[in-house]
N, C-alpha and C. Protein backbone atom coordinates (compact mmCIF):
# COMPACT_ATOMS: atom_id res chain seq x y z
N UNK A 1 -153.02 -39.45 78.84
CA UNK A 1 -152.96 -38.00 78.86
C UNK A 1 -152.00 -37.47 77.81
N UNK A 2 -150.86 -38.52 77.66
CA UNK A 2 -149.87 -37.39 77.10
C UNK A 2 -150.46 -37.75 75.22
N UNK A 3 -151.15 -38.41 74.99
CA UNK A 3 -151.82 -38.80 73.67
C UNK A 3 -153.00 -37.98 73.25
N UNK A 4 -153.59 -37.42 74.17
CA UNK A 4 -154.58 -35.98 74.64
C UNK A 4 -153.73 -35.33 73.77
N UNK A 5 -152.54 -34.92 74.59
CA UNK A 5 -151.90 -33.56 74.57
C UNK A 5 -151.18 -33.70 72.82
N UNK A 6 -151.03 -34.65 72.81
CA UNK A 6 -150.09 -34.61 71.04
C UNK A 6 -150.83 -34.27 69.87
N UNK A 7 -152.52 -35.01 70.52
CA UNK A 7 -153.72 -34.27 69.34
C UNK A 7 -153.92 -33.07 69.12
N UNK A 8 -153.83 -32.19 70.50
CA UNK A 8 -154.38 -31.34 70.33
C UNK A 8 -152.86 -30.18 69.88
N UNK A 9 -151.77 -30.76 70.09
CA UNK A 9 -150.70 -30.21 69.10
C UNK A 9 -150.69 -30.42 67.85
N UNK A 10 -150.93 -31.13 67.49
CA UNK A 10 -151.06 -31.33 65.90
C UNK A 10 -152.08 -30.74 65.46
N UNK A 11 -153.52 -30.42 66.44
CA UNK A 11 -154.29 -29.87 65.40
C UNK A 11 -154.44 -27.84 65.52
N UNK A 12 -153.16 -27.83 66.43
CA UNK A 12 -152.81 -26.02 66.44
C UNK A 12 -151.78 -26.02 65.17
N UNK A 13 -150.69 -27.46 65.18
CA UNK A 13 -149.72 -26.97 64.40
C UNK A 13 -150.46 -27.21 62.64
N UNK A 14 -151.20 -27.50 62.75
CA UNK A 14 -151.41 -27.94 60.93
C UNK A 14 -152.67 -26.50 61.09
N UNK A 15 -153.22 -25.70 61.70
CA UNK A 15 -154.05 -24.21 61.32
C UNK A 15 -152.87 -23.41 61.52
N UNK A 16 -151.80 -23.81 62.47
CA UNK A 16 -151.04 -22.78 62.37
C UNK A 16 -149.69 -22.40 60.79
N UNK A 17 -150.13 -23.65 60.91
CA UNK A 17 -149.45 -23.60 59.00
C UNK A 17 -150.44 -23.39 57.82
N UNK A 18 -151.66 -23.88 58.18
CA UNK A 18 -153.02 -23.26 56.89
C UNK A 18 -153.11 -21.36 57.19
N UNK A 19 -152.70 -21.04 58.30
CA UNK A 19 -153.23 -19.54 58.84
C UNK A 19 -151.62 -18.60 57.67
N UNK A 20 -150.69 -19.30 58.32
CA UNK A 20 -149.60 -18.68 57.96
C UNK A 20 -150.02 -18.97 55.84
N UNK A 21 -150.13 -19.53 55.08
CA UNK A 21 -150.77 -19.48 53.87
C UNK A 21 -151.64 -18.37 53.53
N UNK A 22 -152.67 -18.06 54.46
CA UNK A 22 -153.45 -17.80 53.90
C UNK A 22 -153.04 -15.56 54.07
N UNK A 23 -151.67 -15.93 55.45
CA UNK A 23 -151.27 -14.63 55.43
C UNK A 23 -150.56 -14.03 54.09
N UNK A 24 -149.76 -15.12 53.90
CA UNK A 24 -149.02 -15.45 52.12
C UNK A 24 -149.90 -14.49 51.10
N UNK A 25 -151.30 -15.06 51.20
CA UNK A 25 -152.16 -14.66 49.99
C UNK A 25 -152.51 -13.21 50.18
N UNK A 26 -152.70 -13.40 51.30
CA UNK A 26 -153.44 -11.43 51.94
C UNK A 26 -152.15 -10.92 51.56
N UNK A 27 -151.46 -10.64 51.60
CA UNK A 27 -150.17 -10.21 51.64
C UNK A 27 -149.71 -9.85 50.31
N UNK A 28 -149.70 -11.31 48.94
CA UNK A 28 -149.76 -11.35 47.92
C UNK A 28 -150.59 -10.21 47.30
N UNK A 29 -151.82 -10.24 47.89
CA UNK A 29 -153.41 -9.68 47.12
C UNK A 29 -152.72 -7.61 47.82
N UNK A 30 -152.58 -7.35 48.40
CA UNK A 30 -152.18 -6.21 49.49
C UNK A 30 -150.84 -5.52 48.12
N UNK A 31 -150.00 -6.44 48.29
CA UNK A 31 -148.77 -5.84 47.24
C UNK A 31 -149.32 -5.80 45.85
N UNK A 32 -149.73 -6.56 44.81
CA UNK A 32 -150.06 -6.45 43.85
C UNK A 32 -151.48 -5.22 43.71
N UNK A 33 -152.25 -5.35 44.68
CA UNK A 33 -152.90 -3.56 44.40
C UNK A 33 -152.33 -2.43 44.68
N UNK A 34 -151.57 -2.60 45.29
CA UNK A 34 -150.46 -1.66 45.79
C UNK A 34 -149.52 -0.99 44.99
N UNK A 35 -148.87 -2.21 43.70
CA UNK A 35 -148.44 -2.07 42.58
C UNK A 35 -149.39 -1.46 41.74
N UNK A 36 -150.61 -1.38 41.65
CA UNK A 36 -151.31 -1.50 40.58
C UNK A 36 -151.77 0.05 40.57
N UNK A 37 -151.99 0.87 42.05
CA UNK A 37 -152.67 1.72 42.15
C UNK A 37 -151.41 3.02 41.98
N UNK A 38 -149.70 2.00 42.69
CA UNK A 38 -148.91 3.35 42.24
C UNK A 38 -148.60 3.58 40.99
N UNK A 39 -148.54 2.40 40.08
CA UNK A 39 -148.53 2.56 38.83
C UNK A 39 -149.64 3.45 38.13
N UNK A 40 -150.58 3.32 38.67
CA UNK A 40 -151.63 4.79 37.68
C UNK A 40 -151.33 5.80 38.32
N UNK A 41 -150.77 6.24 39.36
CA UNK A 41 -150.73 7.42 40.35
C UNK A 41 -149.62 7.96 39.40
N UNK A 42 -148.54 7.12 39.46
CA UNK A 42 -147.00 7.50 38.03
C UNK A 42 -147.46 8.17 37.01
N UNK A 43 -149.07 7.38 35.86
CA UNK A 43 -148.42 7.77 34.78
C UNK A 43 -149.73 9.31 34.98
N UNK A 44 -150.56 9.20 35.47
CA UNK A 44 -151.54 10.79 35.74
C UNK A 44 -150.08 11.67 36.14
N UNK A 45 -149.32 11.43 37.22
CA UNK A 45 -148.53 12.60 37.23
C UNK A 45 -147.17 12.69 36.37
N UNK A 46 -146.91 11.97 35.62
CA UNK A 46 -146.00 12.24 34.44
C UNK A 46 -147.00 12.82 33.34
N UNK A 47 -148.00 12.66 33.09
CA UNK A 47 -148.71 13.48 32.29
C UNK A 47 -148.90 14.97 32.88
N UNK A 48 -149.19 15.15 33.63
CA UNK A 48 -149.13 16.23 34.11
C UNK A 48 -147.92 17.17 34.12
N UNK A 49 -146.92 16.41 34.48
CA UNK A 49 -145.35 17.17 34.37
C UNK A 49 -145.03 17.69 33.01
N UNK A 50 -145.45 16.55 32.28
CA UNK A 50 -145.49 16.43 30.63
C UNK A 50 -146.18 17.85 30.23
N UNK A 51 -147.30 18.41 30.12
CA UNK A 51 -147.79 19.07 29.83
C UNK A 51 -147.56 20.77 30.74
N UNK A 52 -147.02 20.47 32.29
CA UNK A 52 -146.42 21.77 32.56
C UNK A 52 -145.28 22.21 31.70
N UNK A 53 -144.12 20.65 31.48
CA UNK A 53 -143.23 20.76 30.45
C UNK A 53 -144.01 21.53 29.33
N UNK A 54 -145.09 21.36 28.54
CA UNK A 54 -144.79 21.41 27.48
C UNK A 54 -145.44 22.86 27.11
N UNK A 55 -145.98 23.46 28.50
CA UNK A 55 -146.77 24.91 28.41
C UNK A 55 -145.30 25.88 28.97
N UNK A 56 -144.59 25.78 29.65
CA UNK A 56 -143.19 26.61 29.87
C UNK A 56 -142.42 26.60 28.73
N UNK A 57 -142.62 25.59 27.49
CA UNK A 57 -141.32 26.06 26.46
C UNK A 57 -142.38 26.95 25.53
């Protein structure tokens, strides 16, 4: 029984370490569009500021 029980620990603990990876990547993939989308959101509204700037002088 207790040779039962050690298999079936080892085979939660080795998905529970492939699962935790694959949160890594989602996570990875989540921040880098995240980066990507505030970075164009920045430069549309610095253009915009830019050009209220440049209609008030």
């Amino acid at each position: 029984m207790t040779k039962r029980f050690q298999k079936v620990l080892r085979r939660f603990s080795k998905r529970s370490g492939q699962s935790l990876v694959e949160y890594a990547l989602i996570l990875a993939l989540i921040s880098v569009v995240a980066i990507l989308v505030l970075r164009g959101i920045g430069s549309s509204v610095n253009n915009k500021l830019t050009n209220v700037n440049a209609n008030l002088n």
